[in-house]
N, C-alpha and C. Protein backbone atom coordinates (compact mmCIF):
# COMPACT_ATOMS: atom_id res chain seq x y z
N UNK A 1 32.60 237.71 169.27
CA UNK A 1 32.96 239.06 169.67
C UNK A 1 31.72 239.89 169.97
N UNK A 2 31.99 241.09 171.05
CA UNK A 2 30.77 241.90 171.21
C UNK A 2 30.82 242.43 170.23
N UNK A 3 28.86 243.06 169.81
CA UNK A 3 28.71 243.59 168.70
C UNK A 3 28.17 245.04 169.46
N UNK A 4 28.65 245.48 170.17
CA UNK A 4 29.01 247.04 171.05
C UNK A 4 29.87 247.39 170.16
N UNK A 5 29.17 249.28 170.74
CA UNK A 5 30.17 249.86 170.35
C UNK A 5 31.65 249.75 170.97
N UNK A 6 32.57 250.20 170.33
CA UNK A 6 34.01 250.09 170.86
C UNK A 6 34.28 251.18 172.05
N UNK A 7 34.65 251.47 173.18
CA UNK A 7 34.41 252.61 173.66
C UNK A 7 35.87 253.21 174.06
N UNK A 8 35.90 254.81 173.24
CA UNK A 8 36.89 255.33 173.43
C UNK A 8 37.65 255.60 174.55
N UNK A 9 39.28 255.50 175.11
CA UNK A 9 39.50 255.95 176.41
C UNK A 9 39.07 257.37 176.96
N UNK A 10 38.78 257.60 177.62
CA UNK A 10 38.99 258.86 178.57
C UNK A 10 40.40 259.52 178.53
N UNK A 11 40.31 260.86 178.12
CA UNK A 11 41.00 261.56 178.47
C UNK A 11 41.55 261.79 179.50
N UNK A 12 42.73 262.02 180.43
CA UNK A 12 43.00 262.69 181.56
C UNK A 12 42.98 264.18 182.08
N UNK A 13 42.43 264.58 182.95
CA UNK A 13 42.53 265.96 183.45
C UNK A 13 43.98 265.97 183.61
N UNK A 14 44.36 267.34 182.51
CA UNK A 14 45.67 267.80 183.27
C UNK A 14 46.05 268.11 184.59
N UNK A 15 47.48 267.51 184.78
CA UNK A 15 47.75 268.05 186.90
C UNK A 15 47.81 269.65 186.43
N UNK A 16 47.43 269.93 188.00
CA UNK A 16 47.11 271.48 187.85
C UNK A 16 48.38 272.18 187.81
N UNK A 17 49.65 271.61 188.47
CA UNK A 17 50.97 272.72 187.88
C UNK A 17 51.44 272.71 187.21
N UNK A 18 50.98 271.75 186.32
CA UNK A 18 52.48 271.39 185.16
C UNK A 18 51.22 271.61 183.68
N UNK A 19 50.17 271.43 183.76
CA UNK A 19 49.08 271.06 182.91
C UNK A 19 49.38 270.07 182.05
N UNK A 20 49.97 269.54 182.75
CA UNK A 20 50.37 267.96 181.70
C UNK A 20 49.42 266.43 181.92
N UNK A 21 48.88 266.46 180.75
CA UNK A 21 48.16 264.78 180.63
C UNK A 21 49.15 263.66 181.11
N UNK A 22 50.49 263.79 180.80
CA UNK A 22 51.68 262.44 180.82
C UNK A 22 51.28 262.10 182.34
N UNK A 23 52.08 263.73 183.14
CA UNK A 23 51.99 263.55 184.48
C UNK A 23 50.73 263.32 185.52
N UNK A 24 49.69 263.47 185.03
CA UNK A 24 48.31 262.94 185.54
C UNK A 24 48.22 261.30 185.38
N UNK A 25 48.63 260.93 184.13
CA UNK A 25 48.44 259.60 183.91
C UNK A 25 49.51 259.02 185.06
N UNK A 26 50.88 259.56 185.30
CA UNK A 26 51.69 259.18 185.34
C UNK A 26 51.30 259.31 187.42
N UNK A 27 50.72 260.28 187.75
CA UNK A 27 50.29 260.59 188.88
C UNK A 27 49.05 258.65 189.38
N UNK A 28 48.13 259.06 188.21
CA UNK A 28 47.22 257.76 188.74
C UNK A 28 47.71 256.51 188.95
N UNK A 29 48.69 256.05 188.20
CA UNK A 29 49.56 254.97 188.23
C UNK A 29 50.34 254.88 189.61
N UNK A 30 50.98 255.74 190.10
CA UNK A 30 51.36 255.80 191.41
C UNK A 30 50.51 255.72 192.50
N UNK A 31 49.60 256.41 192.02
CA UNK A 31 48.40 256.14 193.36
C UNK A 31 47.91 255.08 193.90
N UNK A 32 47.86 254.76 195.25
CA UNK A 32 47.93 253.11 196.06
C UNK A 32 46.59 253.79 196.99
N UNK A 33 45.61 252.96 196.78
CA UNK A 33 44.51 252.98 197.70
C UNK A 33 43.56 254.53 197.52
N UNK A 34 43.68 254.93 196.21
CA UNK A 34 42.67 256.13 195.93
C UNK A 34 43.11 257.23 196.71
N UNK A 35 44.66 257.68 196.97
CA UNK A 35 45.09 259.03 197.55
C UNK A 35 45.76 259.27 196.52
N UNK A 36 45.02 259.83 196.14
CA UNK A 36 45.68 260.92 195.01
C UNK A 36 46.48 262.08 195.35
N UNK A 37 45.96 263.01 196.26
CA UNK A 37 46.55 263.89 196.58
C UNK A 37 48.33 263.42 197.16
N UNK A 38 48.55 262.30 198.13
CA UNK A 38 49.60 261.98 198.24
C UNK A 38 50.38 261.63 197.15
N UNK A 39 49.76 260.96 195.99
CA UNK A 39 50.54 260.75 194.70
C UNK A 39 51.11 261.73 194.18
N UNK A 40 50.36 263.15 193.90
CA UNK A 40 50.55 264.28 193.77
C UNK A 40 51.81 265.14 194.08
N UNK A 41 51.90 264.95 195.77
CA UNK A 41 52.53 265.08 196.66
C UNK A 41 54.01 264.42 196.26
N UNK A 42 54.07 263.46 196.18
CA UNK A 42 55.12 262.89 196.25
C UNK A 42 56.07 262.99 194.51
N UNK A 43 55.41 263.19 193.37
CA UNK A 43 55.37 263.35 192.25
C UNK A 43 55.78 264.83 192.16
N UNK A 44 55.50 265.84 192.56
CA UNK A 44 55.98 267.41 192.78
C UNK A 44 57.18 267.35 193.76
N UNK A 45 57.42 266.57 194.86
CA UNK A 45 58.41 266.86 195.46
C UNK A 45 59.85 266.03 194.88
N UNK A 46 59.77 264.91 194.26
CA UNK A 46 60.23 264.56 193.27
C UNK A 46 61.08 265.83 192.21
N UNK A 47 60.17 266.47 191.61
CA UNK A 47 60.47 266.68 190.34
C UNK A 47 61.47 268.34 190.72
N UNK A 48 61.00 268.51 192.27
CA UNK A 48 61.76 269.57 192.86
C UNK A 48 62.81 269.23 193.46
N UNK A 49 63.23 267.70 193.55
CA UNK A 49 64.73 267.65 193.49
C UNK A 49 65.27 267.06 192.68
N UNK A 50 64.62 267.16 191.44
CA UNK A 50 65.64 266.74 190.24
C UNK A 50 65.89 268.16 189.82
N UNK A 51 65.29 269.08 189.93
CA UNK A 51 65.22 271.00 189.50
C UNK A 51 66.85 270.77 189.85
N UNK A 52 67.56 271.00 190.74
CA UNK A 52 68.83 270.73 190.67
C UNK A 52 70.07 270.35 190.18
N UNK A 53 69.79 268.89 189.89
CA UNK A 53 70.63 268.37 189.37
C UNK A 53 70.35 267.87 187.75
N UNK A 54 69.42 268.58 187.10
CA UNK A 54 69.08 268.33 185.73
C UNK A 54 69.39 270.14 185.19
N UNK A 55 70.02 270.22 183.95
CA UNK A 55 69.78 271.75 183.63
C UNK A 55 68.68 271.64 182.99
N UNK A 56 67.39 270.76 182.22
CA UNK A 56 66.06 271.64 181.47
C UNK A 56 65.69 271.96 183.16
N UNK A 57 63.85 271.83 182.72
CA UNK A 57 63.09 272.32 183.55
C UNK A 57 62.41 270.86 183.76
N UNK A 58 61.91 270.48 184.96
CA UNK A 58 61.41 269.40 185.61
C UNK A 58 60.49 268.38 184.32
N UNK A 59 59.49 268.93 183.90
CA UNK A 59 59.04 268.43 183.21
C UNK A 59 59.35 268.39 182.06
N UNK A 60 60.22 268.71 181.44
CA UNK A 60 61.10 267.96 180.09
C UNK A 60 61.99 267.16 180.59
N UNK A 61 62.49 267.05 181.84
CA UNK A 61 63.61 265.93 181.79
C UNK A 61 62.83 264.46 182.42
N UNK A 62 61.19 265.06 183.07
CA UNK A 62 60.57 263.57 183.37
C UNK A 62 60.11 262.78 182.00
N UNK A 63 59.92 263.87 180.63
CA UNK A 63 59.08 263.29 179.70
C UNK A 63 60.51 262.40 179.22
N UNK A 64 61.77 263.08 178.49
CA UNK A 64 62.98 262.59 178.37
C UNK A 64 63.28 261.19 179.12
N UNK A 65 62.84 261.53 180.35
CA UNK A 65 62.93 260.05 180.96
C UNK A 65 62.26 259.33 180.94
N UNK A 66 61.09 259.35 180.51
CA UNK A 66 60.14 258.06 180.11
C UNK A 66 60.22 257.71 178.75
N UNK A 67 60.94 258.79 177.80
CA UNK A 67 61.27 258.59 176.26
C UNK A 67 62.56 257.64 176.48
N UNK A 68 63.36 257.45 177.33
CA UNK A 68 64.67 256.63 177.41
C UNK A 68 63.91 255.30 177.64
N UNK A 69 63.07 255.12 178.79
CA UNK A 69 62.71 253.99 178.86
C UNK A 69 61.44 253.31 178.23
N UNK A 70 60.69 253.86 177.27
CA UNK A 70 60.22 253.59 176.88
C UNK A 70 60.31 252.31 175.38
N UNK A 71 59.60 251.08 175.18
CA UNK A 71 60.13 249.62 174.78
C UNK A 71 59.96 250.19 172.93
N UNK A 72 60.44 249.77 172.29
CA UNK A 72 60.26 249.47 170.69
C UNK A 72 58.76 248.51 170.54
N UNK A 73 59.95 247.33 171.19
CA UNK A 73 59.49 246.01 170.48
C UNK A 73 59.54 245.10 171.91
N UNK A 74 58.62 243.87 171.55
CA UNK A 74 58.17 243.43 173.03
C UNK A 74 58.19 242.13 172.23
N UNK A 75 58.59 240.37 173.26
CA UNK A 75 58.37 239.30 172.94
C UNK A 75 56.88 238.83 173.50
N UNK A 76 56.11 237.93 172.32
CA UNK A 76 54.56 237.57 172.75
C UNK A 76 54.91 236.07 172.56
N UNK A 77 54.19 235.55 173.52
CA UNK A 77 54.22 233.97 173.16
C UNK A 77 53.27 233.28 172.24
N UNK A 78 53.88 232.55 171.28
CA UNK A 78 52.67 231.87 170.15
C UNK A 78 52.85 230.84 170.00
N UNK A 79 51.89 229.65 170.12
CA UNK A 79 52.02 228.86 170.15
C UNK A 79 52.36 228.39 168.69
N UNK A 80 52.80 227.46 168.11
CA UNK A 80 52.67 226.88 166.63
C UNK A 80 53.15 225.31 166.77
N UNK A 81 52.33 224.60 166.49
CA UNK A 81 52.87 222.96 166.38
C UNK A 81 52.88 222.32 167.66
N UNK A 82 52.33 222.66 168.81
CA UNK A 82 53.35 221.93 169.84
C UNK A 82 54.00 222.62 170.38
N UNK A 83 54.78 223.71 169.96
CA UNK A 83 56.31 224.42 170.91
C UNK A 83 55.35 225.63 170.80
N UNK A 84 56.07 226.50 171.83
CA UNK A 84 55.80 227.95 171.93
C UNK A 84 56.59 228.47 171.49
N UNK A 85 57.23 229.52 170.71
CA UNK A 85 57.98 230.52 170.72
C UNK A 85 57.60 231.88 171.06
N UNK A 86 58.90 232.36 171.39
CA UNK A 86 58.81 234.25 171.51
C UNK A 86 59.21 234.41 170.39
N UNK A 87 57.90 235.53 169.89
CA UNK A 87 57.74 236.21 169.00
C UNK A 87 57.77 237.72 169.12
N UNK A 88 58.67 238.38 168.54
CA UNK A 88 59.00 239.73 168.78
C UNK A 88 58.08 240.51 168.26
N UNK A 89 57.22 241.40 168.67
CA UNK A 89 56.34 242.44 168.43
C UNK A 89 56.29 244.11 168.23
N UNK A 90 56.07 244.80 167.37
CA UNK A 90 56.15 246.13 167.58
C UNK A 90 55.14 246.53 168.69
N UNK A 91 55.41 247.24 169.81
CA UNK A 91 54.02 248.02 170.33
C UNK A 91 53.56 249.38 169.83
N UNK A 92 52.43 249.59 170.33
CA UNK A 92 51.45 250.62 170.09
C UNK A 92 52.24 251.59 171.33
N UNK A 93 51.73 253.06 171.03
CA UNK A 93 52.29 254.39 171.32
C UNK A 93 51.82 254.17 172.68
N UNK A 94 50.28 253.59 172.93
CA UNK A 94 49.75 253.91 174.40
C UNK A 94 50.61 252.60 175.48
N UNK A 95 50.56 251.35 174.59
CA UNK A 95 51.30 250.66 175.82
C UNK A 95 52.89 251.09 176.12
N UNK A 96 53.72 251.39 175.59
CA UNK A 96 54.64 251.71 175.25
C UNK A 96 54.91 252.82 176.40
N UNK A 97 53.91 253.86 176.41
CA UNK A 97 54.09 254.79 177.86
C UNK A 97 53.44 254.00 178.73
N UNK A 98 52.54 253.13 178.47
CA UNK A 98 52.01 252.54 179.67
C UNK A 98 53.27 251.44 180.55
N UNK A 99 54.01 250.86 179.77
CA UNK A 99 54.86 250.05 180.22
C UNK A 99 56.17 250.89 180.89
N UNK A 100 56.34 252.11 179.91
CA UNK A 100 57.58 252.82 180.68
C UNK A 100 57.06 253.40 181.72
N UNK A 101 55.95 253.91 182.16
CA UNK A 101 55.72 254.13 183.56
C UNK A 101 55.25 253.17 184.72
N UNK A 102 55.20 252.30 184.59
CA UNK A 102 55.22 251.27 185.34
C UNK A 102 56.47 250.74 185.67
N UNK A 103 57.62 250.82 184.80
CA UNK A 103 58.50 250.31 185.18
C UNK A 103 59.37 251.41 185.92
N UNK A 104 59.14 252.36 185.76
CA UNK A 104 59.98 253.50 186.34
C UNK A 104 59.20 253.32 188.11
N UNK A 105 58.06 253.61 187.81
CA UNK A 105 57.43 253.43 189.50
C UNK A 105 57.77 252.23 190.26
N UNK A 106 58.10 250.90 189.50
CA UNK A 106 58.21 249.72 190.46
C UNK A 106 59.92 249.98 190.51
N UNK A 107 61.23 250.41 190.08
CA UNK A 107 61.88 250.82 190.30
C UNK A 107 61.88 251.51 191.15
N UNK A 108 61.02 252.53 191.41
CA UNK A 108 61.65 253.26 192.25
C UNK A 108 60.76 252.69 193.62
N UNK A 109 60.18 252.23 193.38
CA UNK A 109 59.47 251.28 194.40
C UNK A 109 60.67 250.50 195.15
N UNK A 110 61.23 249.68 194.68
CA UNK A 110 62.17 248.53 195.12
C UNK A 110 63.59 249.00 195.18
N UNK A 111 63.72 250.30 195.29
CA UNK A 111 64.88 250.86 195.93
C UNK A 111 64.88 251.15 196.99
N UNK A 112 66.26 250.68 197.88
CA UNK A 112 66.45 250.65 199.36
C UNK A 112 65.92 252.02 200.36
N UNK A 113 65.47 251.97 201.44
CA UNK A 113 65.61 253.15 202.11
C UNK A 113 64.51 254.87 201.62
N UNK A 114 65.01 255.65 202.21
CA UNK A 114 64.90 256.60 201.77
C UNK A 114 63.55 256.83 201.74
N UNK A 115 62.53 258.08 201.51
CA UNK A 115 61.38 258.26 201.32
C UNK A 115 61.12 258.05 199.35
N UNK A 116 59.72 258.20 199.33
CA UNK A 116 59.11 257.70 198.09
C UNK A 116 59.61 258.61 197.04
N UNK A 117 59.67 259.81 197.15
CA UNK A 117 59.84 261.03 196.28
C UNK A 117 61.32 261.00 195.87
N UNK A 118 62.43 260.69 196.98
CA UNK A 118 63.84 260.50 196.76
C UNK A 118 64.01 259.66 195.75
N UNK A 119 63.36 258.37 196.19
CA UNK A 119 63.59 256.88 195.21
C UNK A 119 62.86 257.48 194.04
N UNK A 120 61.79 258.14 193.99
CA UNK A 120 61.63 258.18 192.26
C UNK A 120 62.29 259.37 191.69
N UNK A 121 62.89 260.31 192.41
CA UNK A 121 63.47 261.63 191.95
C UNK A 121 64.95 260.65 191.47
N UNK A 122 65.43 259.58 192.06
CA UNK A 122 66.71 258.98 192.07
C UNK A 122 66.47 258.56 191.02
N UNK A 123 65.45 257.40 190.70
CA UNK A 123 65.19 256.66 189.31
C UNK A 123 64.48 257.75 187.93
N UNK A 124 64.26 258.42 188.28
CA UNK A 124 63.84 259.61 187.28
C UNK A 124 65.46 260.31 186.38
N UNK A 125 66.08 260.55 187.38
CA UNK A 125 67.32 261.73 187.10
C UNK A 125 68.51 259.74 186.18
N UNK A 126 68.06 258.98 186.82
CA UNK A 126 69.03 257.66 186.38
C UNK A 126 68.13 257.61 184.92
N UNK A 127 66.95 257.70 184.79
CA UNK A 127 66.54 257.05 183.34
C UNK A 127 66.81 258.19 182.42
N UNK A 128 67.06 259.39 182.40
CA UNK A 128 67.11 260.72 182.61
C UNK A 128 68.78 260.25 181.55
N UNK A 129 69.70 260.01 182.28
CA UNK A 129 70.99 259.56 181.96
C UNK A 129 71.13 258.03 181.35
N UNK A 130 69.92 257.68 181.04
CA UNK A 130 70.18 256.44 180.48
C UNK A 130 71.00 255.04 181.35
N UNK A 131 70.56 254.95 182.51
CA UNK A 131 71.09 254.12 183.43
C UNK A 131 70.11 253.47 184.20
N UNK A 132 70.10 253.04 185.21
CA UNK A 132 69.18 252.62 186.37
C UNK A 132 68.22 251.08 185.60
N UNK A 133 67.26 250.93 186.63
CA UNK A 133 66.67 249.69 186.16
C UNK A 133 65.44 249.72 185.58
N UNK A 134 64.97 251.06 185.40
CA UNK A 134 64.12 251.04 184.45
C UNK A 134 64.23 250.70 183.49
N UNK A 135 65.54 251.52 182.87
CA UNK A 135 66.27 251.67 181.52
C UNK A 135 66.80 249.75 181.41
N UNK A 136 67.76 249.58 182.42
CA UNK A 136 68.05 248.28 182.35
C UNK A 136 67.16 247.00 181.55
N UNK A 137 65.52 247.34 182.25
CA UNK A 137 64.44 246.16 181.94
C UNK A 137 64.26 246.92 180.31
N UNK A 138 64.11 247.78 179.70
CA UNK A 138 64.16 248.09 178.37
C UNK A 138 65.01 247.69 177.21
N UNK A 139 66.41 247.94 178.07
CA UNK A 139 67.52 246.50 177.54
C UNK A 139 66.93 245.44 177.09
N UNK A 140 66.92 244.78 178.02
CA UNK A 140 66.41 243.25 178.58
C UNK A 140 65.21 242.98 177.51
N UNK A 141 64.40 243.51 177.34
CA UNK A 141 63.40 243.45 176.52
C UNK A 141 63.91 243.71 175.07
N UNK A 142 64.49 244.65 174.64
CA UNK A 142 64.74 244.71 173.35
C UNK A 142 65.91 243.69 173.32
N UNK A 143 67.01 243.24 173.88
CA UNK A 143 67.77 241.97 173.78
C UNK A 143 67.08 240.52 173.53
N UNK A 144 65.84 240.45 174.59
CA UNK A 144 65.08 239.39 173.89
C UNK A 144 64.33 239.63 172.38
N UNK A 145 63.67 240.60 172.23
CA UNK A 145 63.40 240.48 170.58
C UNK A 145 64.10 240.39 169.69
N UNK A 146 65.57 240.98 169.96
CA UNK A 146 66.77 240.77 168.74
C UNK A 146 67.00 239.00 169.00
N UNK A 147 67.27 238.62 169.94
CA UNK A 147 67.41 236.93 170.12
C UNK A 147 66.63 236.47 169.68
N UNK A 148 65.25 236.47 169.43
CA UNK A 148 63.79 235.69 168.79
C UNK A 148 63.72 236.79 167.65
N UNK A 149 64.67 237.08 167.16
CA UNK A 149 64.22 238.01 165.69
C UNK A 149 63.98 237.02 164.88
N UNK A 150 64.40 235.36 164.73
CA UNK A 150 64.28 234.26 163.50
C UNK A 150 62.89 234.01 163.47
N UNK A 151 62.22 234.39 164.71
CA UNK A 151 60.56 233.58 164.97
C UNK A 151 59.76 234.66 164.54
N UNK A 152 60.00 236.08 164.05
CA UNK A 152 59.29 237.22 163.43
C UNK A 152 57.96 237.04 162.27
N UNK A 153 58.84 235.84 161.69
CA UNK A 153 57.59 235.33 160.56
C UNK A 153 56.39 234.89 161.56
N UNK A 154 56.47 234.66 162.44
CA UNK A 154 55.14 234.06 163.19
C UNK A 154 54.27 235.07 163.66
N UNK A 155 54.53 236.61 163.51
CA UNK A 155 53.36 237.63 163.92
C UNK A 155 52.46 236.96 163.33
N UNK A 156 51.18 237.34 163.92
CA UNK A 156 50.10 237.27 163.92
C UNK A 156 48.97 238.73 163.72
């Protein structure tokens, strides 16, 4: 192992309308080829057509929606003897938003049609209500750790 120091993450600059760290992080993650400002762009016009059809205010129902999809528990593969098993894991606070925003963006990525801001204002207001395929792959994930709950003794 390096015998460096460990080096702390970086903070995010809050976005300038909302002054929120989530949505900055949540801004860089969207960003394709260092346009930020379009990430921006498309992330505000978003959250101005969920203003509509959500009664809070934009940014409590995006945090709400990354709290719906956000994982518990995650399967890791370990080897023991010869066989692999999935082994069910608690995660940490940072992957945990790191994974629910990724999955919300490639959702709304791989929805038909429409411009970028629609598809994530669509998958935003769905995780929002506990539906869509963000939420779906969060299922899916906590269904596999309850199925490999017998292989638990094998954390590491």
């Amino acid at each position: 192992m390096s015998r460096r120091k460990v080096i702390q993450p970086k903070s995010p600059i809050p976005d300038p309308r909302y002054g929120s760290k989530v949505v900055a992080k949540f801004m860089t993650r969207m960003m394709v080829g260092g346009k930020k400002s379009t990430a921006l762009h498309i992330i505000y016009d978003a959250f101005e057509r969920m203003e509509g059809k959500v009664d809070k205010e934009p940014l409590e129902a995006f945090l709400k929606a990354l709290e719906n999809v956000k994982p518990v528990v995650e399967v890791k593969s370990r080897r023991v003897g010869g066989s692999t098993y999935q082994v069910p894991v608690e995660i940490r606070d940072s992957r945990r938003e790191a994974l629910a925003m990724r999955w919300v963006i490639q959702a709304a990525r791989n929805r038909t049609g429409r411009s970028m801001s629609e598809k994530l204002s669509a998958e935003l207001l769905d995780a929002f209500n506990m539906t869509g395929t963000a939420f779906k792959k969060k299922e899916d994930t906590h269904r596999m750790a309850e199925a490999n709950k017998a292989f638990a003794h094998y954390r590491w």
